[in-house]
Protein backbone atom coordinates (compact mmCIF):
# COMPACT_ATOMS: atom_id res chain seq x y z
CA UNK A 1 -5.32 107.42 -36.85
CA UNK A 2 -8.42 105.11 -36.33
CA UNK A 3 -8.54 102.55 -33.48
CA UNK A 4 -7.56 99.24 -34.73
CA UNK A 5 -10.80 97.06 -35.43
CA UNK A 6 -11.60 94.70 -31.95
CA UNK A 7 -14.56 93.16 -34.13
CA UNK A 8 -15.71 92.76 -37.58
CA UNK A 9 -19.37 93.44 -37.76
CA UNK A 10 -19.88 90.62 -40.11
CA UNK A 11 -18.20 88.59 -37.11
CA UNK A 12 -20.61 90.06 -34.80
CA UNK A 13 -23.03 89.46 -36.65
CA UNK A 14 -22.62 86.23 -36.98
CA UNK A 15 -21.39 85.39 -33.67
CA UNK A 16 -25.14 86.92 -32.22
CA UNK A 17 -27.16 85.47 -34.66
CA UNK A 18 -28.50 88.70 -35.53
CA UNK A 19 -28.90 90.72 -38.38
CA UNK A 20 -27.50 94.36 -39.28
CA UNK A 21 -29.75 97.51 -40.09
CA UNK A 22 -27.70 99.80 -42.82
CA UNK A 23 -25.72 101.95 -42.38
CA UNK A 24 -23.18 99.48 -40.70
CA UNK A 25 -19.27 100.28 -40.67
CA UNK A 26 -16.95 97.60 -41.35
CA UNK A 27 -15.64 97.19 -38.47
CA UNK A 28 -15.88 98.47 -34.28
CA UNK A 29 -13.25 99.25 -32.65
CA UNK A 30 -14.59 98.78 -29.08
CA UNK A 31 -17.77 97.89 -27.07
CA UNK A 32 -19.59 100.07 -24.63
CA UNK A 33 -22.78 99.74 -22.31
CA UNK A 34 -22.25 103.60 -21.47
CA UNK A 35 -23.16 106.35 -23.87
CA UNK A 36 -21.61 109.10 -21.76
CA UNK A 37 -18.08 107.48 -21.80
CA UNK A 38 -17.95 105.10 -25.10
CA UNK A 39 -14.82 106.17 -28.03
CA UNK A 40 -16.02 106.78 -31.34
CA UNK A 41 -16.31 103.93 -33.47
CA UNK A 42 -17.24 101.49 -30.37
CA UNK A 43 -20.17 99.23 -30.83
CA UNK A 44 -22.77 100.39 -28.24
CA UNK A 45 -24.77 97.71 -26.33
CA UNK A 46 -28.36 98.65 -24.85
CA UNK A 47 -28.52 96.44 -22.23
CA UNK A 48 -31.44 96.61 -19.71
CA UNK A 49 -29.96 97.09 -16.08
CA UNK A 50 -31.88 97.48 -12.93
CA UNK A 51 -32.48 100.92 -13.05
CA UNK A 52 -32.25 101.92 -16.13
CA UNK A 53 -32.81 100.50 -20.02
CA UNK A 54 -29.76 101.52 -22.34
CA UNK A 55 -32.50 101.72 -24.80
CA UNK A 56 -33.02 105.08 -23.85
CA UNK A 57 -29.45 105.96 -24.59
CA UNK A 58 -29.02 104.98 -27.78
CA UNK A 59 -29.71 108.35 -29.67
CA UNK A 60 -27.06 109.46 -27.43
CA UNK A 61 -24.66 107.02 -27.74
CA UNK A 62 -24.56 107.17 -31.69
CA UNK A 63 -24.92 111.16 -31.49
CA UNK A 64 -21.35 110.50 -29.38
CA UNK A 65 -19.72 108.62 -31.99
CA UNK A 66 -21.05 104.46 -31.96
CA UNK A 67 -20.28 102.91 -34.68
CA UNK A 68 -23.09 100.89 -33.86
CA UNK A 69 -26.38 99.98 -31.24
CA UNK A 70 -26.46 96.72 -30.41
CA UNK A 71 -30.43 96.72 -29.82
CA UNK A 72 -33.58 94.30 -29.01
CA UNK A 73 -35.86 92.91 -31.31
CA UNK A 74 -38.67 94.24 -28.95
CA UNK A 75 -37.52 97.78 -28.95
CA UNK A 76 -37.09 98.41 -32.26
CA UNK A 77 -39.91 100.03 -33.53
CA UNK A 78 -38.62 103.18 -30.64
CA UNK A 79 -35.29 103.82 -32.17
CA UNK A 80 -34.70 106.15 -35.19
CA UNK A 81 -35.17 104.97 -38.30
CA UNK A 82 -31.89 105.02 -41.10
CA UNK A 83 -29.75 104.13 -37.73
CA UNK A 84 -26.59 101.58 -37.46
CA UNK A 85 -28.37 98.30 -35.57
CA UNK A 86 -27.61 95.58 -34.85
CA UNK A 87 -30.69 93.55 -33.89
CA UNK A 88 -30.64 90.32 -31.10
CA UNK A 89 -33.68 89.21 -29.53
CA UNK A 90 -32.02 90.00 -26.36
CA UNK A 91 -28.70 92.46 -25.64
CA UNK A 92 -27.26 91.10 -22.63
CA UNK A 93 -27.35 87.02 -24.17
CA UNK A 94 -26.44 88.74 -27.53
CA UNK A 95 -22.95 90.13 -25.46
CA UNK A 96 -22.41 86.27 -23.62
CA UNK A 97 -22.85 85.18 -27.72
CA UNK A 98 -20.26 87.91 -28.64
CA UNK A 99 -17.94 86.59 -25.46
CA UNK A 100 -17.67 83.14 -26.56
CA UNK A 101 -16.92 83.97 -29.73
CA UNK A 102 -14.03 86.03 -28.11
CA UNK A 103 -12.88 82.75 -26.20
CA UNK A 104 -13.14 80.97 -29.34
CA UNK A 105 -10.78 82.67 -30.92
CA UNK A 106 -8.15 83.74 -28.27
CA UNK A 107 -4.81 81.85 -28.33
CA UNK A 108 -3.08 83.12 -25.38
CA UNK A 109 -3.08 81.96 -21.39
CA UNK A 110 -6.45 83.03 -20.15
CA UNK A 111 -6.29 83.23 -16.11
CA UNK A 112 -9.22 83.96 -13.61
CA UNK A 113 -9.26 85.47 -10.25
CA UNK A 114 -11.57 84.92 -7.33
CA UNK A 115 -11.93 85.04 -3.53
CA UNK A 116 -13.28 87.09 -1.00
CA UNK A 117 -10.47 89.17 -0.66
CA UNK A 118 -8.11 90.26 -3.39
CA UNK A 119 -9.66 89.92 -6.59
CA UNK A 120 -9.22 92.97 -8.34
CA UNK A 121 -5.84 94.05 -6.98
CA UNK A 122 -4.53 90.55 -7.82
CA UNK A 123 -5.88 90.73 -11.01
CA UNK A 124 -4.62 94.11 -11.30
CA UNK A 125 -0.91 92.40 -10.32
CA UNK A 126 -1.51 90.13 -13.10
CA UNK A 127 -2.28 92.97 -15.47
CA UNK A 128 1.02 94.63 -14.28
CA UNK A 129 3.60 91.48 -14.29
CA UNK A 130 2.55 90.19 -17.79
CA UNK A 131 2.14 93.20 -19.82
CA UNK A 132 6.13 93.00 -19.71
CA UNK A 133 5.91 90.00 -21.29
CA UNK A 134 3.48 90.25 -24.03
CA UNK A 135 -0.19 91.81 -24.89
CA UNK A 136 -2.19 91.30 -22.23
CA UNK A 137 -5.63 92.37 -21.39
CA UNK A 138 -7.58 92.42 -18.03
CA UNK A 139 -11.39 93.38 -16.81
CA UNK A 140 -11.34 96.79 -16.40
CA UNK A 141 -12.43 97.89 -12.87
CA UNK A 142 -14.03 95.40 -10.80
CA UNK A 143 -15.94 94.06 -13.86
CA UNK A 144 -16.54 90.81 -12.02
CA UNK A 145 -20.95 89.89 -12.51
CA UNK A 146 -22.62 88.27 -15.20
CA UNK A 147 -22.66 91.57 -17.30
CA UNK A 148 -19.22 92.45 -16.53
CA UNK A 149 -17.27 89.24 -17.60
CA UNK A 150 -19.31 88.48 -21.00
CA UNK A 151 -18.74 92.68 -21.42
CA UNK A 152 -14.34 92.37 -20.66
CA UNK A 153 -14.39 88.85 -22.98
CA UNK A 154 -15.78 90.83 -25.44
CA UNK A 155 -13.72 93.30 -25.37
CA UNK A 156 -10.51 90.92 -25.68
CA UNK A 157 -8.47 91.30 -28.69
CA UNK A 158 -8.04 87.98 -30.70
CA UNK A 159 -3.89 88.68 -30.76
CA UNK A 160 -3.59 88.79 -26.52
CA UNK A 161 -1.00 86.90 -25.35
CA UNK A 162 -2.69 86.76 -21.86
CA UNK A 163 -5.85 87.48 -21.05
CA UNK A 164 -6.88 87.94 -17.11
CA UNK A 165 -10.57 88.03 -15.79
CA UNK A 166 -11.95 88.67 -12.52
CA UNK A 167 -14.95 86.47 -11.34
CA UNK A 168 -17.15 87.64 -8.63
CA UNK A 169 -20.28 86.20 -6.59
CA UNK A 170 -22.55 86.87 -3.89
CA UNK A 171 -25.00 83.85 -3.89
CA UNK A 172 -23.73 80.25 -5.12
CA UNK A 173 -24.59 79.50 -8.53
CA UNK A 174 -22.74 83.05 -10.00
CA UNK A 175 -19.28 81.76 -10.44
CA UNK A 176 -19.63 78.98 -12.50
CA UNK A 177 -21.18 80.31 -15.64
CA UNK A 178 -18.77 82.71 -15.27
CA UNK A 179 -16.32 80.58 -15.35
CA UNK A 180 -18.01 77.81 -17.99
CA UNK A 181 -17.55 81.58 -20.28
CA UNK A 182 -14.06 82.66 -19.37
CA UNK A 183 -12.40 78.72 -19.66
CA UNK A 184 -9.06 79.83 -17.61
CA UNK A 185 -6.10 77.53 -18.19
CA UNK A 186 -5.12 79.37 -14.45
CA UNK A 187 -7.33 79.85 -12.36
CA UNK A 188 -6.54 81.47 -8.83
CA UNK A 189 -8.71 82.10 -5.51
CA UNK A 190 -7.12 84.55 -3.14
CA UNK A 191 -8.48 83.26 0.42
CA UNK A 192 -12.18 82.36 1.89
CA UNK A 193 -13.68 84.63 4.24
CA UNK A 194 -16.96 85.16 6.18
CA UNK A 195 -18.22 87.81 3.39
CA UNK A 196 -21.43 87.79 2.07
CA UNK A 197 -22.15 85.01 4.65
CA UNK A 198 -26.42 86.77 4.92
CA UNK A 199 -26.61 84.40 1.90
CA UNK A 200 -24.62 81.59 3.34
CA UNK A 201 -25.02 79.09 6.21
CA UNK A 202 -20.86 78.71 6.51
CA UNK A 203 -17.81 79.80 5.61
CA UNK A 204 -17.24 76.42 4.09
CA UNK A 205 -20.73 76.80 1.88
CA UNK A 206 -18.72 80.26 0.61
CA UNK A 207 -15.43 77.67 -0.44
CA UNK A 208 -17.74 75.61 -2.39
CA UNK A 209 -19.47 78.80 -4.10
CA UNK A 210 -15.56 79.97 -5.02
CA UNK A 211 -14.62 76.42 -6.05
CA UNK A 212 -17.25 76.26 -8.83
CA UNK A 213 -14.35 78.04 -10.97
CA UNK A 214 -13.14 74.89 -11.61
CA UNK A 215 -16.28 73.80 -13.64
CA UNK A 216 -15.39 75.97 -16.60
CA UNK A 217 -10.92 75.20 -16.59
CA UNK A 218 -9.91 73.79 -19.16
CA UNK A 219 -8.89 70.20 -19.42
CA UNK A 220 -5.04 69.88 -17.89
CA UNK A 221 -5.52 73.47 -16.23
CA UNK A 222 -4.07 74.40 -12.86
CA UNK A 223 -5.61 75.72 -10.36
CA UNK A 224 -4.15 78.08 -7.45
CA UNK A 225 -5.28 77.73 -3.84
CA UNK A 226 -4.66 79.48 -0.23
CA UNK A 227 -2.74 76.62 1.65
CA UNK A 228 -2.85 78.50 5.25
CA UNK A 229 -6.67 79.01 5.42
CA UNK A 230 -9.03 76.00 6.87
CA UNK A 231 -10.49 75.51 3.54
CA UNK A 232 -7.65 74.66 1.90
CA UNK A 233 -8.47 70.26 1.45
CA UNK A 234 -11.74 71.22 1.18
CA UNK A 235 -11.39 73.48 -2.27
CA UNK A 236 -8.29 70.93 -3.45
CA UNK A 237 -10.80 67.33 -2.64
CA UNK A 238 -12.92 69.45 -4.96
CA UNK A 239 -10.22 70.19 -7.83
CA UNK A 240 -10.13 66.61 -7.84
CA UNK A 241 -13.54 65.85 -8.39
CA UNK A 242 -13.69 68.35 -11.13
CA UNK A 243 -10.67 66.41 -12.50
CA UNK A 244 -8.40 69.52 -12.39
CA UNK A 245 -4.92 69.14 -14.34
CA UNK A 246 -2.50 70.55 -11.19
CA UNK A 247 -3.62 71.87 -7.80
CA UNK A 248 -0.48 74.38 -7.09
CA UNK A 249 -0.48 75.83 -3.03
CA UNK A 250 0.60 79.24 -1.81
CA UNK A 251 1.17 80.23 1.62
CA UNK A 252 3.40 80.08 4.23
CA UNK A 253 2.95 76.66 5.14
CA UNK A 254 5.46 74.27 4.87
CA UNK A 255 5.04 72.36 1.65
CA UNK A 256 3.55 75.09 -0.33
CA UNK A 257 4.13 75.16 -3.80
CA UNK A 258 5.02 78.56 -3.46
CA UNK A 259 6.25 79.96 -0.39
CA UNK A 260 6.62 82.55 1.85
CA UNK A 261 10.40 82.57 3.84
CA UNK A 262 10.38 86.15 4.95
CA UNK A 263 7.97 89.26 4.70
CA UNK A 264 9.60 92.62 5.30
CA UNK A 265 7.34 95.62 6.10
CA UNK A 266 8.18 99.38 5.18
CA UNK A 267 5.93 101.99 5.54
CA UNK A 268 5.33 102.69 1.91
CA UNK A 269 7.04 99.07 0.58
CA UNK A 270 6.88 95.62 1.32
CA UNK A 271 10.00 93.01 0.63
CA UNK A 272 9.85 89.71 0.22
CA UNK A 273 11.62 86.50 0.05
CA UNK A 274 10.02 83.71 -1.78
CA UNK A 275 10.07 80.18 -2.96
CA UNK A 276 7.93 80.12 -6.18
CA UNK A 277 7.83 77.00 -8.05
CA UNK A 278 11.47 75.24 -6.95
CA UNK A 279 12.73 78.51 -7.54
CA UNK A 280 14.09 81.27 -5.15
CA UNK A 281 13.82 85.06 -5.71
CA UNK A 282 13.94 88.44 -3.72
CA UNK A 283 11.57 91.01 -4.35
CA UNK A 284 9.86 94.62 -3.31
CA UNK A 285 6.13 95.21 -3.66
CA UNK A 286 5.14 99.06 -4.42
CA UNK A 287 3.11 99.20 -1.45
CA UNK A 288 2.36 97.93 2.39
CA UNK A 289 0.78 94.88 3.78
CA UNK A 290 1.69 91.15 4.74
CA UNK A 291 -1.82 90.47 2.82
CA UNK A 292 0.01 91.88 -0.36
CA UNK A 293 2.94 89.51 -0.09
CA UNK A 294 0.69 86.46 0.10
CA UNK A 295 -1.70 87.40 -2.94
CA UNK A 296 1.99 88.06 -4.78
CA UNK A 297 3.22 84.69 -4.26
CA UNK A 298 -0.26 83.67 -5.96
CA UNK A 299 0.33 86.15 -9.02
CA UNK A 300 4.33 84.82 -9.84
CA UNK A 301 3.01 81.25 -9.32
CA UNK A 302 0.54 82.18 -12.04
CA UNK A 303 2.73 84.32 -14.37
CA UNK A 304 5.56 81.42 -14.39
CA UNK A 305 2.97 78.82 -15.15
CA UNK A 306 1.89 80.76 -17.63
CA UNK A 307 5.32 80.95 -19.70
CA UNK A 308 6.87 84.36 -18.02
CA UNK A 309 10.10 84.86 -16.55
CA UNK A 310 9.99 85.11 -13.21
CA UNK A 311 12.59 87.45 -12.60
CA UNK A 312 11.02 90.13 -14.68
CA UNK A 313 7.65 89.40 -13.31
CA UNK A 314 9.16 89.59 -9.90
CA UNK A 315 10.78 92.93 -10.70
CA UNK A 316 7.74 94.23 -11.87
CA UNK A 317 5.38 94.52 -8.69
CA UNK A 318 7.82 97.34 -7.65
CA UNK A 319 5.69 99.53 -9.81
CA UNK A 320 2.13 97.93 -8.02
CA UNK A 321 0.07 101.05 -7.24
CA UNK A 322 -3.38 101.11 -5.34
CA UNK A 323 -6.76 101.34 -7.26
CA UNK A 324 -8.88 104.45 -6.34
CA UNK A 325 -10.29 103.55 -2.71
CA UNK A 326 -8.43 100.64 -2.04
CA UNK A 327 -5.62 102.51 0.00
CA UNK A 328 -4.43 105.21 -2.39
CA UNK A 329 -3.20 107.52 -0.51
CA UNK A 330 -2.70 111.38 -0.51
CA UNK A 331 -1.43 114.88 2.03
CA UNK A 332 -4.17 117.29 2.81
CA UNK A 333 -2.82 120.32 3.66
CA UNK A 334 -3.87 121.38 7.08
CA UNK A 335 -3.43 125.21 8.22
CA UNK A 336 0.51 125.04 9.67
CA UNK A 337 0.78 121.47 8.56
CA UNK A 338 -0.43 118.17 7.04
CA UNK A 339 -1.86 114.94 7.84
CA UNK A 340 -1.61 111.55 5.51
CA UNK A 341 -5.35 110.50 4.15
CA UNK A 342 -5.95 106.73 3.66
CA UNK A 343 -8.86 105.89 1.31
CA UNK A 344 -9.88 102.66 1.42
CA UNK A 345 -13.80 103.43 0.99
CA UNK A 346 -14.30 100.94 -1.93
CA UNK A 347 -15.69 98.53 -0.36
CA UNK A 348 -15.29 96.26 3.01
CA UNK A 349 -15.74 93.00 4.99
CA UNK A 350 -13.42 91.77 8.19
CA UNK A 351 -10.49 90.44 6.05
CA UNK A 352 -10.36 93.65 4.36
CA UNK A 353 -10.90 95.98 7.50
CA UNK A 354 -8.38 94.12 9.50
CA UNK A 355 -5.66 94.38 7.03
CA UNK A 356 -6.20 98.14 6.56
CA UNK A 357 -6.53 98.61 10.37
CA UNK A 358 -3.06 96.72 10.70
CA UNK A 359 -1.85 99.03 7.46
CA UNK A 360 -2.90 101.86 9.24
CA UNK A 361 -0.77 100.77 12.74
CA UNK A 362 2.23 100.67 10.05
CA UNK A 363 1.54 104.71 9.16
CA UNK A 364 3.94 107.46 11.01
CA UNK A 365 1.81 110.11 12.15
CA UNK A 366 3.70 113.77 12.67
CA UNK A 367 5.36 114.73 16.30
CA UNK A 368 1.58 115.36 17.54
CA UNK A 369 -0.13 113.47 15.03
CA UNK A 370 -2.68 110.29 15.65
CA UNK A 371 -4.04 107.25 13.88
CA UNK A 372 -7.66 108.35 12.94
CA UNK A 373 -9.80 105.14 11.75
CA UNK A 374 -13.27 106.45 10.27
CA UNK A 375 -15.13 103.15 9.68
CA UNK A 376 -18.62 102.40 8.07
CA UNK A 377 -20.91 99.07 8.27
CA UNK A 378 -19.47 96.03 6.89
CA UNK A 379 -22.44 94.55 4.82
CA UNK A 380 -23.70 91.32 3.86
CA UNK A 381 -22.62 89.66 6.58
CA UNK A 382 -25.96 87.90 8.54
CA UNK A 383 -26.75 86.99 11.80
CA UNK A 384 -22.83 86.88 12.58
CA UNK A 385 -22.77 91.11 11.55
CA UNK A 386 -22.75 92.38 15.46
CA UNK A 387 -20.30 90.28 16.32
CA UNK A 388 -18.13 90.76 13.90
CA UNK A 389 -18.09 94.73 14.15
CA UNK A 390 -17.53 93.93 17.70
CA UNK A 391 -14.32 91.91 17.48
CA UNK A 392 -13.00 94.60 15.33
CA UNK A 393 -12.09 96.58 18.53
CA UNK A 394 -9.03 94.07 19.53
CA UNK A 395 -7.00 94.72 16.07
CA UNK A 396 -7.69 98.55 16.86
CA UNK A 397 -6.29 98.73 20.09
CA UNK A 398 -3.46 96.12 18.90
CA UNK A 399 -2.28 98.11 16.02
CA UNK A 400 -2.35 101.57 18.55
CA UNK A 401 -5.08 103.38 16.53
CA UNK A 402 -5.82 106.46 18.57
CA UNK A 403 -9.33 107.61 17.35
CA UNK A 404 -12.19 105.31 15.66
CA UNK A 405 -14.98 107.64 14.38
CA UNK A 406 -17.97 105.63 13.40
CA UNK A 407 -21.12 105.41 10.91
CA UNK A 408 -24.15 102.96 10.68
CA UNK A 409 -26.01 100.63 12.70
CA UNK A 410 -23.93 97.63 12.69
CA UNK A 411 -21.00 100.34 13.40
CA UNK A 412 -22.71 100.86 16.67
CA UNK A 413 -21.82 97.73 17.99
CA UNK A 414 -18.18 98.58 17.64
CA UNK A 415 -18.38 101.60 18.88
CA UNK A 416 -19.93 100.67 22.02
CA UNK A 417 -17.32 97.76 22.04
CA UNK A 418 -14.50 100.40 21.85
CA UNK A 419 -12.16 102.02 24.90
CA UNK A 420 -13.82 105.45 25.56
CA UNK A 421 -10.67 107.22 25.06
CA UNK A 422 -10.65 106.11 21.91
CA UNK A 423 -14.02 106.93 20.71
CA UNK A 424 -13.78 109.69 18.66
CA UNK A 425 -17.80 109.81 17.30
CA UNK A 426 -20.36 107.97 16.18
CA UNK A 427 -23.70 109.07 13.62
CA UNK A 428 -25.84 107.28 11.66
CA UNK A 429 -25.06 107.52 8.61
CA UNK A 430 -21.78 108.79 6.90
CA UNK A 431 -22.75 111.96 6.03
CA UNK A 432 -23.41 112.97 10.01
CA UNK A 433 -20.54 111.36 10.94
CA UNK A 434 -18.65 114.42 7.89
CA UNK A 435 -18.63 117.16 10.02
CA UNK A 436 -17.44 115.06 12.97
CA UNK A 437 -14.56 114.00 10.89
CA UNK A 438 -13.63 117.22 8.96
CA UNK A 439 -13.44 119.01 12.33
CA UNK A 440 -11.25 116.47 14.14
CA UNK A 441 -8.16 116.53 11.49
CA UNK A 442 -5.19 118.36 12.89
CA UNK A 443 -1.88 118.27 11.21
CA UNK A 444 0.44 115.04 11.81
CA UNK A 445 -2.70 112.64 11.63
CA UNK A 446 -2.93 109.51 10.05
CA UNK A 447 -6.40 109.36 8.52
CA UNK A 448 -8.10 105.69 6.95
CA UNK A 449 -11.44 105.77 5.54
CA UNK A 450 -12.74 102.75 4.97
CA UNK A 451 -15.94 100.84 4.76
CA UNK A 452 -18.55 98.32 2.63
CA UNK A 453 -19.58 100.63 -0.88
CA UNK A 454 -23.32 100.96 0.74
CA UNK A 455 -22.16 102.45 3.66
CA UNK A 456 -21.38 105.70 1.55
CA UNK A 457 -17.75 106.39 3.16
CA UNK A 458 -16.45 107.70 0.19
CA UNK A 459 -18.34 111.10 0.42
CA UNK A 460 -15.78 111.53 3.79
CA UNK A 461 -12.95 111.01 1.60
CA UNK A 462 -14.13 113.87 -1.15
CA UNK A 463 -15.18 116.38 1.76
CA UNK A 464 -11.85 115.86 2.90
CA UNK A 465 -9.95 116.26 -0.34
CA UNK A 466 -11.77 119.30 -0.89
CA UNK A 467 -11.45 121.53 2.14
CA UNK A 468 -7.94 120.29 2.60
CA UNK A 469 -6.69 120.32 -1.48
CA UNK A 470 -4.72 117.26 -1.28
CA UNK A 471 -1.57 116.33 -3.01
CA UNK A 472 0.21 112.77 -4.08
CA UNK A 473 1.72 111.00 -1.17
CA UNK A 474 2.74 107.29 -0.85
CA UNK A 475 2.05 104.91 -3.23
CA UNK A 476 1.38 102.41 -0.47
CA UNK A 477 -2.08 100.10 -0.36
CA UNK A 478 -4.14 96.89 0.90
CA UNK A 479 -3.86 94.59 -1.78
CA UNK A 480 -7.56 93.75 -2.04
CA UNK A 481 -10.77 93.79 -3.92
């Protein structure tokens, strides 16, 4: 049985002001920017990246099964001849064209996620709590920049019920044409942290960057806001400006909207006991982390506002699991034993790497086991990097990690920072710092990899997995993104 048509191409058409080289199908099931991965019958876009033009893959992508190219009036006269086109003067407007049009004719509760922490696993929550209650569709991945929002409205099917987006930034300016596209009823931002702050004077300029979300909510739509975190009046005296419908508070503070009463920590499990809305409920996460319960209180606020029933939504983030490298977890089997690995190499900044640190303090090594940390360079983060790898030793100590193997020049500083008994080696770059690692691993440890996606920890995690063949373990993880 076919896939059921996402698009017309007479709609597509139309919405790119464009026009259609025969053989066209009727219809496209799905849209790609990836010849090596797209389903048959997807409409394939050649969009022009940094590295490489998808012009050159659209041979390939209709020898795989596109319905359709979605290809520039420039590079025409290079494709075949006799091929399925459509033509746009350019391919990555020509997808924003085909993403309003998707807006345009969604009916259901559209919500957006930002912050510097959080975004994708909250969105991921989202994903999880309302597909109980109706079709829902979410960004794929961390499909957060100004290809990957116009690329997941696109791909939105006209009958969703709820539709959830991720918006992502590193400079101001990013979020709001994001946002302008993706016109959220609900729009949420997780926390403000010093991330990306090479780019920014403050940590308040970085509030103001995440606040332009509220340019593109729709008139009467609510916004959801961080109560415990500095920037709290700042981000709501701007909801007001932009005339925002409801400003709704999470946090532990007294007087948020939704609150926190009691957070209880198991080593695979979190429970909670919350005040969401005016209305009380009890409730286990599928996975570790005070961090977790705060971002939750954020996703029932949002799913109640958004017509669920709290109850089931509630019930539902039993079932949260970790996305690859944000603190999935697995055993390697060790000669005579095992240890627990940690992988939270996705990606870093010091929100992040403190939570998994404290996550990490939560894990129960074996009768000889230890707490291994394996940390790469947080990037992004200015003149204020040294210092902040620096102040990383305190949590360490605090949350008894026994080892801290490190990689990259900003590491350094933490390293040096460190207790020499817990030192447990220092290199470079990440793949030095392997061999270190791989040797140290005896069974009972705890091991958490974790660091910013350029500092190439992930490599640590594979080497790992394949000299000791791993299998599942807990489902437990950092809620972040």
């Amino acid at each position: 049985m076919s896939a059921p048509a996402l698009w017309s191409i007479r709609a597509m058409v139309a919405a790119m002001h464009a026009h259609g080289e025969e053989p066209l199908p009727d219809s496209v099931g799905g849209i790609s920017i990836d010849s090596r991965t797209l389903t048959p019958g997807d409409a394939f876009f050649a969009i022009a990246g940094d590295n490489r033009d998808g012009h050159a893959f659209v041979e390939s992508a209709l020898k795989a099964g596109a319905g359709v190219a979605v290809v520039a009036a420039s590079k025409r006269d290079t494709l075949p001849n006799n091929a399925p086109l459509i033509v746009v003067e350019d391919v990555l407007e020509g997808l924003r064209d085909l993403a309003r049009a998707a807006r345009a004719r969604l009916n259901g509760k559209v919500i957006a996620v930002t912050g510097s922490v959080g975004k994708t696993s909250t969105k991921e929550a989202l994903r999880l709590v309302l597909d109980r209650e109706g079709k829902t569709h979410a960004s794929a991945a961390s499909y957060n920049n100004h290809w990957g929002v116009p690329l997941s409205l696109a791909r939105c099917p006209g009958d969703a019920r709820f539709a959830i987006f991720e918006l992502g930034m590193n400079h101001a300016g990013e979020i709001a044409p994001l946002s302008q596209l993706v016109r959220p009823d609900i729009a949420i931002i997780t926390t403000v942290a010093p991330v990306h702050l090479e780019y920014f004077k403050s940590v308040d300029d970085i509030a103001d960057a995440k606040a332009e979300i509220f340019e593109g909510l729709m008139p009467g739509g609510t916004v959801i806001l961080n109560c415990d975190i500095p920037q709290f009046k700042r981000m709501a005296d701007r909801a007001q400006e932009a005339r925002v419908g409801r400003v709704v508070s999470f946090g532990e503070s007294e007087g948020a909207d939704a609150r926190l009463i009691k957070c209880m920590l198991q080593p695979d499990s979190t429970t909670v006991q919350a005040h969401i809305l005016g209305e009380e409920v009890t409730y286990k996460l599928g996975a570790p982390g005070k961090h977790l319960a705060m971002n939750s209180l954020a996703v029932l606020a949002a799913a109640k506002i958004a017509g669920a029933d709290l109850a089931l939504s509630a019930l539902a983030l039993a079932g949260l699991q970790p996305a690859s490298g944000r603190g999935t977890r697995s055993t390697l089997e060790l000669p005579g034993g095992s240890a627990l690995l940690i992988d939270e190499s996705y990606n870093a900044n010091p929100v992040s790497m403190r939570a998994a640190i404290a996550l990490l303090g939560q894990a129960q090594p074996g009768a000889l086991g230890r707490r291994i940390a394996v940390l790469g360079d947080m990037l992004e983060l200015g003149d204020q990097s040294a210092a902040l790898h620096r102040d990383l030793a305190g949590p360490l100590v605090e949350h008894g990690i026994d080892l801290v193997f490190c990689s990259g020049p900003e590491m350094r500083n933490l390293y040096d920072a460190l207790p020499s008994n817990r030192r447990g080696g220092y290199a470079s770059q990440s793949s030095a710092l392997e061999p270190q690692v791989l040797e140290a691993v005896s069974d009972g440890d705890a091991i958490m990899i974790k660091g910013s996606f350029g500092s190439k920890m992930a490599p640590i995690v594979k080497a790992l997995q394949r000299k000791y063949a791993p299998r599942a373990a807990t489902n437990g993880a950092a809620m972040q993104g």
